[in-house]
Protein backbone atom coordinates (compact mmCIF):
# COMPACT_ATOMS: atom_id res chain seq x y z
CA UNK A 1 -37.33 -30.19 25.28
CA UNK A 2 -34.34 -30.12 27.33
CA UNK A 3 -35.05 -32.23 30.61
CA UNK A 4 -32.91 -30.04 32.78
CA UNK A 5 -35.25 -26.99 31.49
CA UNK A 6 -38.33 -28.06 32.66
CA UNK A 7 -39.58 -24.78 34.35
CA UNK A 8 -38.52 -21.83 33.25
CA UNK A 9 -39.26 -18.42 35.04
CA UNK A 10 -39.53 -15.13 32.55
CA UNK A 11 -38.44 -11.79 34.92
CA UNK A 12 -39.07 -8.66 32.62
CA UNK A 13 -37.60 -5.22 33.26
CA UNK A 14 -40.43 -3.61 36.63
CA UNK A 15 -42.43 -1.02 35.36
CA UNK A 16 -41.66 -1.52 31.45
CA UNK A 17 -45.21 -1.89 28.94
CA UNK A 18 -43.20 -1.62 25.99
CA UNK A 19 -41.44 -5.56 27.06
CA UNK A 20 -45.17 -7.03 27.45
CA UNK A 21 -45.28 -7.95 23.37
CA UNK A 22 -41.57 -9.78 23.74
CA UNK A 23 -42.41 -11.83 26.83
CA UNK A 24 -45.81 -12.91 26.21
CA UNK A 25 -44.61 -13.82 22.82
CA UNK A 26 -41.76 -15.81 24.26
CA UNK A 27 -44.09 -17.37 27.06
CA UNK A 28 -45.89 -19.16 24.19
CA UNK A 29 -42.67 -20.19 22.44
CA UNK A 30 -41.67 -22.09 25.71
CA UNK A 31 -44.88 -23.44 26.76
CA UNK A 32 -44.96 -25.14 23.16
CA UNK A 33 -42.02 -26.38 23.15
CA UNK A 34 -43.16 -28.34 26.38
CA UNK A 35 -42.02 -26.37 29.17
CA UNK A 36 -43.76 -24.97 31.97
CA UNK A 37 -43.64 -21.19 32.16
CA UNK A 38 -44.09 -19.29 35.47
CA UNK A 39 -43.95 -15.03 35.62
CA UNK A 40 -42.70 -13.27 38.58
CA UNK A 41 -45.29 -11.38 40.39
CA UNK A 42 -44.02 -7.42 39.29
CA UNK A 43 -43.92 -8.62 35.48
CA UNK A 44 -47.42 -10.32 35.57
CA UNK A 45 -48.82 -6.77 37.13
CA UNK A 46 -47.23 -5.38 33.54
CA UNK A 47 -48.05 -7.79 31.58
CA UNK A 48 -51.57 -7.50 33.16
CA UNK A 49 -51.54 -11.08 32.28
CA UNK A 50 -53.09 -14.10 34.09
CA UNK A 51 -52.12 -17.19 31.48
CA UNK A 52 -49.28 -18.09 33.12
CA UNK A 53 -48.18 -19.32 37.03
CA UNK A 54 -47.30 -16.04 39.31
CA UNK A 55 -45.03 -16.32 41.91
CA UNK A 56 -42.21 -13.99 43.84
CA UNK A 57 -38.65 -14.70 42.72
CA UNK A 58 -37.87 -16.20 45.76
CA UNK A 59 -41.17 -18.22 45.25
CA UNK A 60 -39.78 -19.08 42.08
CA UNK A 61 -36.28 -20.16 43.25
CA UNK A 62 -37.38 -23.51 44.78
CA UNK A 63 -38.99 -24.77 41.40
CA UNK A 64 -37.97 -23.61 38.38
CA UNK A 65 -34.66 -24.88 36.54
CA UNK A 66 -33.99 -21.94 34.53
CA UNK A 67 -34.40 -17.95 34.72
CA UNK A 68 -34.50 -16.29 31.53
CA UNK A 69 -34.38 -12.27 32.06
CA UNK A 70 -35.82 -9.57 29.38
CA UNK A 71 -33.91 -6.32 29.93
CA UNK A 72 -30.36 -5.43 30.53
CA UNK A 73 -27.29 -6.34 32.62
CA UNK A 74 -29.37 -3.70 35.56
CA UNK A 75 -32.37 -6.22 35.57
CA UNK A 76 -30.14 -9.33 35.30
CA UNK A 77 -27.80 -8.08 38.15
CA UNK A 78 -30.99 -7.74 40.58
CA UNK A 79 -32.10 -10.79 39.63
CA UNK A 80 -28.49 -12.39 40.17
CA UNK A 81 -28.92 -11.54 44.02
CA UNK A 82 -31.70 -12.68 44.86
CA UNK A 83 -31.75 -16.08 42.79
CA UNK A 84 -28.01 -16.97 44.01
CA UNK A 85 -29.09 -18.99 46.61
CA UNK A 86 -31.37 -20.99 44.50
CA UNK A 87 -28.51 -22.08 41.72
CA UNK A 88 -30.80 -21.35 39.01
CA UNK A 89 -28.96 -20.79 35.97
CA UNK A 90 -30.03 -17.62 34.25
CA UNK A 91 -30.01 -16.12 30.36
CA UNK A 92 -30.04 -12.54 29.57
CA UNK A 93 -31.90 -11.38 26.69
CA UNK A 94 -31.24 -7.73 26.16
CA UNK A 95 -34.01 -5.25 24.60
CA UNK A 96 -31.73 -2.76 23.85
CA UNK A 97 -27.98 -2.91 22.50
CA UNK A 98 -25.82 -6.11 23.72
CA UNK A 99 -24.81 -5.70 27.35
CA UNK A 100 -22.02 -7.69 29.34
CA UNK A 101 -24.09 -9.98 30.81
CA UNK A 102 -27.62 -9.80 28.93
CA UNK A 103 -26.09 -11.00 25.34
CA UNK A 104 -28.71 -12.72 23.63
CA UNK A 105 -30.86 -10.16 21.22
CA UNK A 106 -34.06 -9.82 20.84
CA UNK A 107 -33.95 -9.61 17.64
CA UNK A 108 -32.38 -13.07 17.07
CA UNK A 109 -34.15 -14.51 20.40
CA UNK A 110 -36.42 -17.22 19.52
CA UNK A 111 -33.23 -19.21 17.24
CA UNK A 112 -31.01 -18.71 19.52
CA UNK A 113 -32.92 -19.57 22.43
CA UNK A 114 -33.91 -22.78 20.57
CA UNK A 115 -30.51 -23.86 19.97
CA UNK A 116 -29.99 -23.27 23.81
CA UNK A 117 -32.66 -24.60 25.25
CA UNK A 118 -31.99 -27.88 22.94
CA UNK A 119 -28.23 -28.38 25.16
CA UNK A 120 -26.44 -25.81 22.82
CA UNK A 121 -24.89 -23.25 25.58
CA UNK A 122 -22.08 -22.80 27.23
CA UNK A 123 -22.28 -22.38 31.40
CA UNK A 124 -19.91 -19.99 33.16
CA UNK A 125 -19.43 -19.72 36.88
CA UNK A 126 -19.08 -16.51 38.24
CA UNK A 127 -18.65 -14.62 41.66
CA UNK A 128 -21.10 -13.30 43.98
CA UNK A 129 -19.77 -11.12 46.74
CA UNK A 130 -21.15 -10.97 49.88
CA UNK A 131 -21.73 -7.66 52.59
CA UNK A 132 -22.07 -7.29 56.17
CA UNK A 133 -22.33 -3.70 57.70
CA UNK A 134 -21.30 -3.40 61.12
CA UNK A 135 -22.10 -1.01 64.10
CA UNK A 136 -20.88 -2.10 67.06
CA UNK A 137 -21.67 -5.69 67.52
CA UNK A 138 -24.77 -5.49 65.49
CA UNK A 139 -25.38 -6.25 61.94
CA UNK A 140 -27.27 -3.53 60.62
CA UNK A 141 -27.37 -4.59 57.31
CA UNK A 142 -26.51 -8.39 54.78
CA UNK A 143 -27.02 -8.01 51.45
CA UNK A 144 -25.24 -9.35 48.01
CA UNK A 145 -23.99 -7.25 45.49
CA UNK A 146 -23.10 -9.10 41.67
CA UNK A 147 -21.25 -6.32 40.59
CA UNK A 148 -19.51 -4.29 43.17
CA UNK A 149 -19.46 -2.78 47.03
CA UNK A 150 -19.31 0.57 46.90
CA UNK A 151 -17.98 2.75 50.01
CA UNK A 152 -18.48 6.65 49.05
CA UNK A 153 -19.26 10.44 50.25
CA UNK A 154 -22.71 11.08 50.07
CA UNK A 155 -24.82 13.81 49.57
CA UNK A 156 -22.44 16.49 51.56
CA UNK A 157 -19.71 15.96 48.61
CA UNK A 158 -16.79 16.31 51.23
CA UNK A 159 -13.97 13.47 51.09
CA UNK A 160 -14.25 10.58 53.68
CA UNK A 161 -11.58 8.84 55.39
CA UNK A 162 -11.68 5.05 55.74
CA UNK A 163 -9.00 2.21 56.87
CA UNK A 164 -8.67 -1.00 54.89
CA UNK A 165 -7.84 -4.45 56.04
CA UNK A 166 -7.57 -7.49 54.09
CA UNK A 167 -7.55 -11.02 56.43
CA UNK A 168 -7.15 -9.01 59.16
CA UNK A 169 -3.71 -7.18 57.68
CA UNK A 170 -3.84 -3.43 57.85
CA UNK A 171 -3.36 -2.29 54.33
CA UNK A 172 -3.89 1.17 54.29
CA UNK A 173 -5.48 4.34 55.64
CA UNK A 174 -7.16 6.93 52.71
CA UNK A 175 -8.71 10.08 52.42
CA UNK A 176 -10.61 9.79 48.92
CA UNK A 177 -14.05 10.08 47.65
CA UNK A 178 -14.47 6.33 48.34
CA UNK A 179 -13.59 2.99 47.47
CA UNK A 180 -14.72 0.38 44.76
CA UNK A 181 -14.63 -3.23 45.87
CA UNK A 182 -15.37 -5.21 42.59
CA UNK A 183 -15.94 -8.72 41.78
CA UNK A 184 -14.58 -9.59 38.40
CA UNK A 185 -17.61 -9.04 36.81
CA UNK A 186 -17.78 -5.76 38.17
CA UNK A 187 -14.40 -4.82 37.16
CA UNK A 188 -15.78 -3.42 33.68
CA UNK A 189 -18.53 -0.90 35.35
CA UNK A 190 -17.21 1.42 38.30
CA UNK A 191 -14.45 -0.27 39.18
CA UNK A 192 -12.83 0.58 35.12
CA UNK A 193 -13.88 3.95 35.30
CA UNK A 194 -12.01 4.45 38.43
CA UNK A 195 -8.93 3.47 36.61
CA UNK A 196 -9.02 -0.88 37.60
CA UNK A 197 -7.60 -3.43 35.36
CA UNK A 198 -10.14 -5.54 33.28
CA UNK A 199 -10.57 -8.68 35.11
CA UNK A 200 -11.99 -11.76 32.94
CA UNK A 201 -15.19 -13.02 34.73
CA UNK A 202 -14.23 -16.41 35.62
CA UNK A 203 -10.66 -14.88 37.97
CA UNK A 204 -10.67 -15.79 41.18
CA UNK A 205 -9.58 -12.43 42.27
CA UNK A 206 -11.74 -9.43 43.90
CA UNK A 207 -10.02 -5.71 42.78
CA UNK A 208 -9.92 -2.53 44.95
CA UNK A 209 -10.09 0.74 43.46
CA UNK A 210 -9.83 4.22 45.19
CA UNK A 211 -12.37 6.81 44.14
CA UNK A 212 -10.34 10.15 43.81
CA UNK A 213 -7.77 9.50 45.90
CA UNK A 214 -5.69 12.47 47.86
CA UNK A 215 -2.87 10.98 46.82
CA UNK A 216 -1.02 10.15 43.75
CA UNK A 217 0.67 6.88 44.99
CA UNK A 218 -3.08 5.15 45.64
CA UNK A 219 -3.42 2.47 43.12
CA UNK A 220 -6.01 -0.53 42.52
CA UNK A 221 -4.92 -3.84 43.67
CA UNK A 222 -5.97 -7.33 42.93
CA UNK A 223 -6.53 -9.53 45.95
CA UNK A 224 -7.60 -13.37 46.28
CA UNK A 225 -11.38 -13.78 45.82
CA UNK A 226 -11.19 -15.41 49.32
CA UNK A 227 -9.59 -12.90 51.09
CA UNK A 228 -12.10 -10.75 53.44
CA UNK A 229 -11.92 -7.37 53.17
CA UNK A 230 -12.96 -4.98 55.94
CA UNK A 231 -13.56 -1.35 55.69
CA UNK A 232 -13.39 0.88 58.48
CA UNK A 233 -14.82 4.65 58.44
CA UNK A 234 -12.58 7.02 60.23
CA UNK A 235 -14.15 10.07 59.32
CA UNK A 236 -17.03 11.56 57.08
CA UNK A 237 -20.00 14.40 57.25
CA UNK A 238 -21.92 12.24 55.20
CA UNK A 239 -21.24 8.58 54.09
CA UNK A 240 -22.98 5.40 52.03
CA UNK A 241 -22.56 1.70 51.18
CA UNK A 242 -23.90 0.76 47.85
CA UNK A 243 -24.64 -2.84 46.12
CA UNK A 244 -24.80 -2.72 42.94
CA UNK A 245 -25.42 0.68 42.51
CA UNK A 246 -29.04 -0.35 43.09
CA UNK A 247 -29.45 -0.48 47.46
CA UNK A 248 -27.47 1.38 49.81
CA UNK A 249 -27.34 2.08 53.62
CA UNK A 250 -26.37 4.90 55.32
CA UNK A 251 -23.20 5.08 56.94
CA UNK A 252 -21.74 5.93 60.34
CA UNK A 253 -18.34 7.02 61.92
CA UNK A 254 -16.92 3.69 63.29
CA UNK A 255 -19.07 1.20 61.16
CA UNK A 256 -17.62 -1.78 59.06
CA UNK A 257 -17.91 -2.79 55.71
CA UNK A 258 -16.74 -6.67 55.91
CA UNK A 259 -16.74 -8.47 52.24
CA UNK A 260 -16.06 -11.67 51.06
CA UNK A 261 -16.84 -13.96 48.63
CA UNK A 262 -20.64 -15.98 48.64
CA UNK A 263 -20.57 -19.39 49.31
CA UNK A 264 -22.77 -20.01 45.92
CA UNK A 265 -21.91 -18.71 42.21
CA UNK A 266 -24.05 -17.11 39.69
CA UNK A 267 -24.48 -19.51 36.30
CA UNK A 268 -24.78 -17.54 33.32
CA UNK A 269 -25.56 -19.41 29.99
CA UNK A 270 -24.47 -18.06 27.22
CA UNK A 271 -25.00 -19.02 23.16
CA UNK A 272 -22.25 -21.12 21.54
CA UNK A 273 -19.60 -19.08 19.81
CA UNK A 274 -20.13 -16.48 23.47
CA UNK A 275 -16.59 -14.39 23.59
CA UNK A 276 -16.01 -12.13 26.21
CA UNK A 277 -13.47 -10.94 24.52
CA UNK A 278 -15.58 -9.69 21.56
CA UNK A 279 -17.62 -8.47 24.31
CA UNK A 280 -15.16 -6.34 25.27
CA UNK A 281 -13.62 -5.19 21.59
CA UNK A 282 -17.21 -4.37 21.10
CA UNK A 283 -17.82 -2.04 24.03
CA UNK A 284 -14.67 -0.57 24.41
CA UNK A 285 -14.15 0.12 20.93
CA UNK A 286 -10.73 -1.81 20.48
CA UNK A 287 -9.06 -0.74 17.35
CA UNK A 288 -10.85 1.79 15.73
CA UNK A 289 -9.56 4.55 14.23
CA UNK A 290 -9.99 7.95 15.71
């Protein structure tokens, strides 16, 4: 057993039966290889298991030394945010077809997993951005988002009008369905459907993409992962903030969306022979013929 491993927390996907066979199963995997296994509290309920230590995730975050996560890159993005502050390391396993993020299979789990819990892994550092919402001088709402910030129109459908600063520098003004703000990670979900550049997770760079645009000369730009960016709603019927694409808060004429960089880094561990770039010849379908 790997000292550094010596508690490991198992998060399956909430509200999934069908994972309960693949995470009991890999609960008693760990616990004989010597390690102590806790669940978090929503995948004990179903599991409807009582073997193992239950505890919240932020319960969790004091004590254990490593977070593996059953599901995909949603489950492991949730889990991201709230375990940040904690510097647990975390694995992905992925039920379903190889994700960005969750890239160990299930179907190879238990060798690969040995091989990695034995020192075999390689650790990458990556970004966590961080989210005030302003009204006035109140903070209405603080939240992290792994992915991306999200500024958009809402449920009326009607553009909004926002201004964007970046260390206090007026950069623009734009009327446009919204705005992306993406961490590098982020930069192959929203953000690259919105027409942003690929960003390779360990940049130290934060992209800005307009959503639908009114314009033709709006274009993404790259900024300094340490740069704050602040934006300001001029106008809209109907507006939102989303983290994630998983919470959101309402928005109001005059609020501000303030974003910056978290002081503390997600650690992903990934198997040896781990290649983004295969990652991303995989997914995006480099090179095949039409």
């Amino acid at each position: 057993m790997n000292p550094d491993f010596k508690t490991i927390a198992l998060v399956g996907k909430y509200n999934r039966p069908g994972s309960t066979g693949s995470l009991l199963r890999l609960a008693d995997f760990l616990r004989k290889r010597g390690h102590e296994v806790m669940i978090t509290a929503h995948t004990a309920e179903t599991c409807e298991t009582h073997e193992y230590p239950v505890a919240t995730l932020d319960e969790m975050g004091a004590v254990v030394d490593l977070a593996i996560v059953l599901g995909g890159d949603g489950t492991l993005l949730s889990i991201a945010r709230t375990l940040v502050d904690h510097r647990v390391p975390l694995i992905g396993v992925n039920q379903g077809h190889l994700g960005f993020l969750a890239d160990v299979s299930i179907d190879t789990m238990f060798s690969t997993l040995e091989e990695m819990l034995s020192g075999q892994y390689v650790a990458e550092e990556r970004i966590m951005l961080m989210v005030s919402v302003e009204r006035a001088d109140d903070v209405l709402i603080a939240a992290y988002a792994f992915n991306d910030v999200v500024v958009s129109k809402s449920t009326l459908g009607r553009l909004i009008e926002f201004e964007v600063y970046i260390d206090n520098q007026f950069v623009y003004s734009q009327r446009a369905d919204g705005l992306v703000v993406a961490s590098p990670t982020g930069s192959t979900a929203y953000a690259l459907s919105g027409g942003g550049p690929i960003l390779h997770p360990t940049l130290e760079a934060v992209v800005l993409v307009p959503i639908c645009p009114h314009t033709l000369s709006a274009r993404p730009i790259a900024v300094n992962s340490h740069s704050e960016i602040e934006v300001n709603l001029i106008h809209a019927d109907d507006a939102r903030v989303h983290f994630d694409g998983q919470q959101h808060a309402d928005l109001k004429i005059g609020d501000r969306v303030v974003i910056q960089r978290a002081t503390n880094t997600v650690r992903l561990l990934h198997p040896i022979g781990h290649s983004y770039y295969d990652n991303l010849r995989q997914k995006l379908h480099w090179g095949e013929k039409l």
